[in-house]
C-alpha atoms as a PDB file:
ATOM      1  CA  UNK A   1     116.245 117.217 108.068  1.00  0.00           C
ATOM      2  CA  UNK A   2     116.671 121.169 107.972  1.00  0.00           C
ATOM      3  CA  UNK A   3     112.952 122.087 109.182  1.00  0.00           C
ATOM      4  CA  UNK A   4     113.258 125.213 106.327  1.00  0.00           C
ATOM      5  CA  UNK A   5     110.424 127.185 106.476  1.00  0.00           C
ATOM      6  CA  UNK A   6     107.445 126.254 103.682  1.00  0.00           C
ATOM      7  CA  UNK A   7     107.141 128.223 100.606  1.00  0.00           C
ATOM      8  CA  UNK A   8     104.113 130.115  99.697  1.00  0.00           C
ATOM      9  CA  UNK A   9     101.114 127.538  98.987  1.00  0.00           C
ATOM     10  CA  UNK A  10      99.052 128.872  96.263  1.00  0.00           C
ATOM     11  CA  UNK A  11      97.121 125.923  96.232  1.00  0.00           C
ATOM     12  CA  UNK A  12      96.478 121.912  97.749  1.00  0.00           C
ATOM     13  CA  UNK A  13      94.574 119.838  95.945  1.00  0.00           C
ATOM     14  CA  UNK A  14      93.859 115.895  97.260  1.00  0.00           C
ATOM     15  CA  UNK A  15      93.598 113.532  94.751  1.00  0.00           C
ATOM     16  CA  UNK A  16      92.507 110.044  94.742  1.00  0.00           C
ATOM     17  CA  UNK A  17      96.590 109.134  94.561  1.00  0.00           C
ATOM     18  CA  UNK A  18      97.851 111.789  96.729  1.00  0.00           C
ATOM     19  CA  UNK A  19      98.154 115.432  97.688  1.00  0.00           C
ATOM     20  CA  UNK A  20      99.080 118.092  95.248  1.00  0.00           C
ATOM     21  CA  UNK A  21     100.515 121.735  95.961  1.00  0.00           C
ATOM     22  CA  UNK A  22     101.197 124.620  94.108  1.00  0.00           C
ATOM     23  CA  UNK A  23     103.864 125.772  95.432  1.00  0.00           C
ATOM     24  CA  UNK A  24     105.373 129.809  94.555  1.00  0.00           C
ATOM     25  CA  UNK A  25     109.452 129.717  94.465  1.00  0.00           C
ATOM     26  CA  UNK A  26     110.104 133.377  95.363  1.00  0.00           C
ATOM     27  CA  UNK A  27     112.760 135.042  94.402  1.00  0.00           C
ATOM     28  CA  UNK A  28     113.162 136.259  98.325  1.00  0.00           C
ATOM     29  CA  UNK A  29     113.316 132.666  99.663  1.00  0.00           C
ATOM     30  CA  UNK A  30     116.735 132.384 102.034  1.00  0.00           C
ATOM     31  CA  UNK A  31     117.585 129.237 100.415  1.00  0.00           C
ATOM     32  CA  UNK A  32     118.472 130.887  96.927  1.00  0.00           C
ATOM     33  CA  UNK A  33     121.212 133.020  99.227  1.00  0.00           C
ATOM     34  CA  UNK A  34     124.770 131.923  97.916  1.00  0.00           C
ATOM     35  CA  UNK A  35     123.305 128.973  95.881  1.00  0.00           C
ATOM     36  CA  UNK A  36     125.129 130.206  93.305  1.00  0.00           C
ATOM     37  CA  UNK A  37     126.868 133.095  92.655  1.00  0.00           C
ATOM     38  CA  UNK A  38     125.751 133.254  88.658  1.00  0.00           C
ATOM     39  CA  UNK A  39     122.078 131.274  88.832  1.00  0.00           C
ATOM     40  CA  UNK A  40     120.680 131.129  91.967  1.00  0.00           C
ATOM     41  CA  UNK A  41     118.926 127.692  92.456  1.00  0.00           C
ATOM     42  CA  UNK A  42     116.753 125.845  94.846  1.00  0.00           C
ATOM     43  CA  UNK A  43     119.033 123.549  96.772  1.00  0.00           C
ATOM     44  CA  UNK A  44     117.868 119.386  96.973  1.00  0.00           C
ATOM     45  CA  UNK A  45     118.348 119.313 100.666  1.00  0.00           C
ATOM     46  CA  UNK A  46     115.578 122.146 100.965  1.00  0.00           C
ATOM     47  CA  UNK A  47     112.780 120.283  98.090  1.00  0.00           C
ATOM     48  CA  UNK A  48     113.812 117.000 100.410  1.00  0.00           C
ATOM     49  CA  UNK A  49     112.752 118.846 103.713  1.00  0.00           C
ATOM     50  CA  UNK A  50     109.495 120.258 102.513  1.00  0.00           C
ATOM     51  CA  UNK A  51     108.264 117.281 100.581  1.00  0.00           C
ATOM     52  CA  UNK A  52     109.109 115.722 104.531  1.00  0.00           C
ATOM     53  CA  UNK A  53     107.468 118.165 105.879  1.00  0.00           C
ATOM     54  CA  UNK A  54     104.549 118.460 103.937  1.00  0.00           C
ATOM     55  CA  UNK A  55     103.973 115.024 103.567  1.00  0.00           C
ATOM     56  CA  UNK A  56     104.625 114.033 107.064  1.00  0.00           C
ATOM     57  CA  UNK A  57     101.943 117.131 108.283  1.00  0.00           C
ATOM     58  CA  UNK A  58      99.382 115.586 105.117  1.00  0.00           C
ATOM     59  CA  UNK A  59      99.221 111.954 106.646  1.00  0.00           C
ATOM     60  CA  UNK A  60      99.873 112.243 110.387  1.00  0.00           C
ATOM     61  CA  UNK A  61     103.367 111.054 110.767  1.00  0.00           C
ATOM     62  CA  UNK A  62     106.381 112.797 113.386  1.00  0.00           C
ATOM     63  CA  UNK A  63     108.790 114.099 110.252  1.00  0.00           C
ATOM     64  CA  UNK A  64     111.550 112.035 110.963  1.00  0.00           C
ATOM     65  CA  UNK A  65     113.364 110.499 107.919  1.00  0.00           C
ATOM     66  CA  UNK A  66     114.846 106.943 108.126  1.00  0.00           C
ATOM     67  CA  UNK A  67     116.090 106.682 104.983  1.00  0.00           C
ATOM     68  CA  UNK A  68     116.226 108.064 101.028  1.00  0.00           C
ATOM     69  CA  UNK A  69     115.394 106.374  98.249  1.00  0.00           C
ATOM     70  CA  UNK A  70     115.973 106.717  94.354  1.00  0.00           C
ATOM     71  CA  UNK A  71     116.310 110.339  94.586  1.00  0.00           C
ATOM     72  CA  UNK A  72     116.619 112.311  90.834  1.00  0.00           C
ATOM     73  CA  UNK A  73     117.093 115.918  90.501  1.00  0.00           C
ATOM     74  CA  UNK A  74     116.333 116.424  86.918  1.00  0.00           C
ATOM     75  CA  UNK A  75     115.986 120.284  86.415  1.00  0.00           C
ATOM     76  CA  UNK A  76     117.037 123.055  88.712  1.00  0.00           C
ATOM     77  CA  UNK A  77     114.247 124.933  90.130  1.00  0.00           C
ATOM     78  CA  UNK A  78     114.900 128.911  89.805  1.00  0.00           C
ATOM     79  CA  UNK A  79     113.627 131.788  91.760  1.00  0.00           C
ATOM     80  CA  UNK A  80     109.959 133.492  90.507  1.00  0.00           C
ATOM     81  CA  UNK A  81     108.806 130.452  89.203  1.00  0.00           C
ATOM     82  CA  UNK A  82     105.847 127.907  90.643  1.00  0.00           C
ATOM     83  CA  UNK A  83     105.859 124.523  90.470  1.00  0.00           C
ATOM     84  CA  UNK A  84     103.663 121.602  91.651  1.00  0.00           C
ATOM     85  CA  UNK A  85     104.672 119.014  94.551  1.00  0.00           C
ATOM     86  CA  UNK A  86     102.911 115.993  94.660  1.00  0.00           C
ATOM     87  CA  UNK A  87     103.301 113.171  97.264  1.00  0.00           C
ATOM     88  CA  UNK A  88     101.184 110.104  97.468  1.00  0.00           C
ATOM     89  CA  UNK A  89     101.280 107.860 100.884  1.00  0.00           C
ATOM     90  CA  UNK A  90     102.604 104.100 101.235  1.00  0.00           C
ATOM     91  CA  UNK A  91     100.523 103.536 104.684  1.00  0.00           C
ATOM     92  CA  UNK A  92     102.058  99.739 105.238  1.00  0.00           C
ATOM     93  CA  UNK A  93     105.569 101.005 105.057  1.00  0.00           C
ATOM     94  CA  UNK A  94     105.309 104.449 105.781  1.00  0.00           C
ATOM     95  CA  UNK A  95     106.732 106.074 102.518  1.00  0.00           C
ATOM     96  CA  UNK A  96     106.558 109.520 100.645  1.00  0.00           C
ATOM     97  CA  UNK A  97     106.529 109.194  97.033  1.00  0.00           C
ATOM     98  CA  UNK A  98     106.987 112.795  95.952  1.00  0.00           C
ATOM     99  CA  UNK A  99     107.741 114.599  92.625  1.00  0.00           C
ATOM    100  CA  UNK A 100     108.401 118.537  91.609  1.00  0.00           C
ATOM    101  CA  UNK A 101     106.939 119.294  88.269  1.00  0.00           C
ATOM    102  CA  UNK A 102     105.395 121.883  85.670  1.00  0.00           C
ATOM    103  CA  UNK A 103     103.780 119.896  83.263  1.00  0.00           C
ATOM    104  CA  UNK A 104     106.279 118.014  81.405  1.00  0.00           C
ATOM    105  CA  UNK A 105     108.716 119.188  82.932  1.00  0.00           C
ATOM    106  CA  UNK A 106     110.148 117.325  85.839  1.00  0.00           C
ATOM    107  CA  UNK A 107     112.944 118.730  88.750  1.00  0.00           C
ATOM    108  CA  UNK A 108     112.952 116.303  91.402  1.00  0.00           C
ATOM    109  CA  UNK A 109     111.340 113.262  92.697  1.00  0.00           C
ATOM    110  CA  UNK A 110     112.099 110.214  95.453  1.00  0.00           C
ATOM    111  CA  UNK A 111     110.489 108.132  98.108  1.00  0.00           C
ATOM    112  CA  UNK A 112     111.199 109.071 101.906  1.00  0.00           C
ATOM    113  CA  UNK A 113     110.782 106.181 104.737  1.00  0.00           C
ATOM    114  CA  UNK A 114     109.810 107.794 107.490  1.00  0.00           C
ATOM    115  CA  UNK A 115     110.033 106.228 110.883  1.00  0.00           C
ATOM    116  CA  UNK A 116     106.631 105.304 111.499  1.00  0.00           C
ATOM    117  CA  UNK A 117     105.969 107.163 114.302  1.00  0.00           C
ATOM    118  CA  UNK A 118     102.483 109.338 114.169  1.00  0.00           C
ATOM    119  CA  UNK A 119     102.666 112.989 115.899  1.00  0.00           C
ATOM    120  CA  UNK A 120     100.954 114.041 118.917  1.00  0.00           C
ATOM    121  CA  UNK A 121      97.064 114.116 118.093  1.00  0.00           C
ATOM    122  CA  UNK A 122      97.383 112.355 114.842  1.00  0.00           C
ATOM    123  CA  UNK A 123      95.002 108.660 114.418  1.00  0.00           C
END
């Protein structure tokens, strides 16, 4: 993955299915640079890395993708808005389930298999 740097976290909630952040898309993010010219827009590859990133820090894994699975990007996610990321945690296979939203309204979601491997200092 990219290793982007996080967006501001507003707020993380853990749930009995998951972890849940609020997540602030500034307008001042790097990613929104020359993506496009007319409408800026978040790009997939950066939602990808942090829900990696996130996820992998949340449940104790190295963040190293081995493959990407039944990826949608529904809505585009503009600059100066917040949305919610929630991932929830398939121990046995070691899979991110993850999904941008606003309510009813849905940008992206997917599963990541991750490699398996924990970090240093994780159980």
């Amino acid at each position: 993955m990219i290793n982007s740097s996080l967006p501001p976290i507003i707020a993380k909630t853990v749930m009995d299915d998951g972890v849940e952040w609020l997540l602030s898309i500034t307008a001042d993010l790097p990613y929104f640079e020359g993506h496009f010219p007319q409408q800026a827009v978040l790009p997939g590859v950066t939602q990808l890395d942090w829900a990696t990133q996130l996820g992998a820090l949340e449940f104790g894994y190295a963040a190293e993708v081995e493959s990407l699975e039944v990826l949608k990007f529904q809505q585009l996610i503009l600059p100066g808005t917040q949305v919610f990321l929630k991932i929830s945690h398939n121990a046995g296979k070691h899979k991110l389930n993850f999904a941008y939203y606003d309510g009813d309204k849905r940008f992206g979601s997917g599963r990541i298999a991750l490699s398996g491997r924990k970090f240093e200092g994780a159980n």
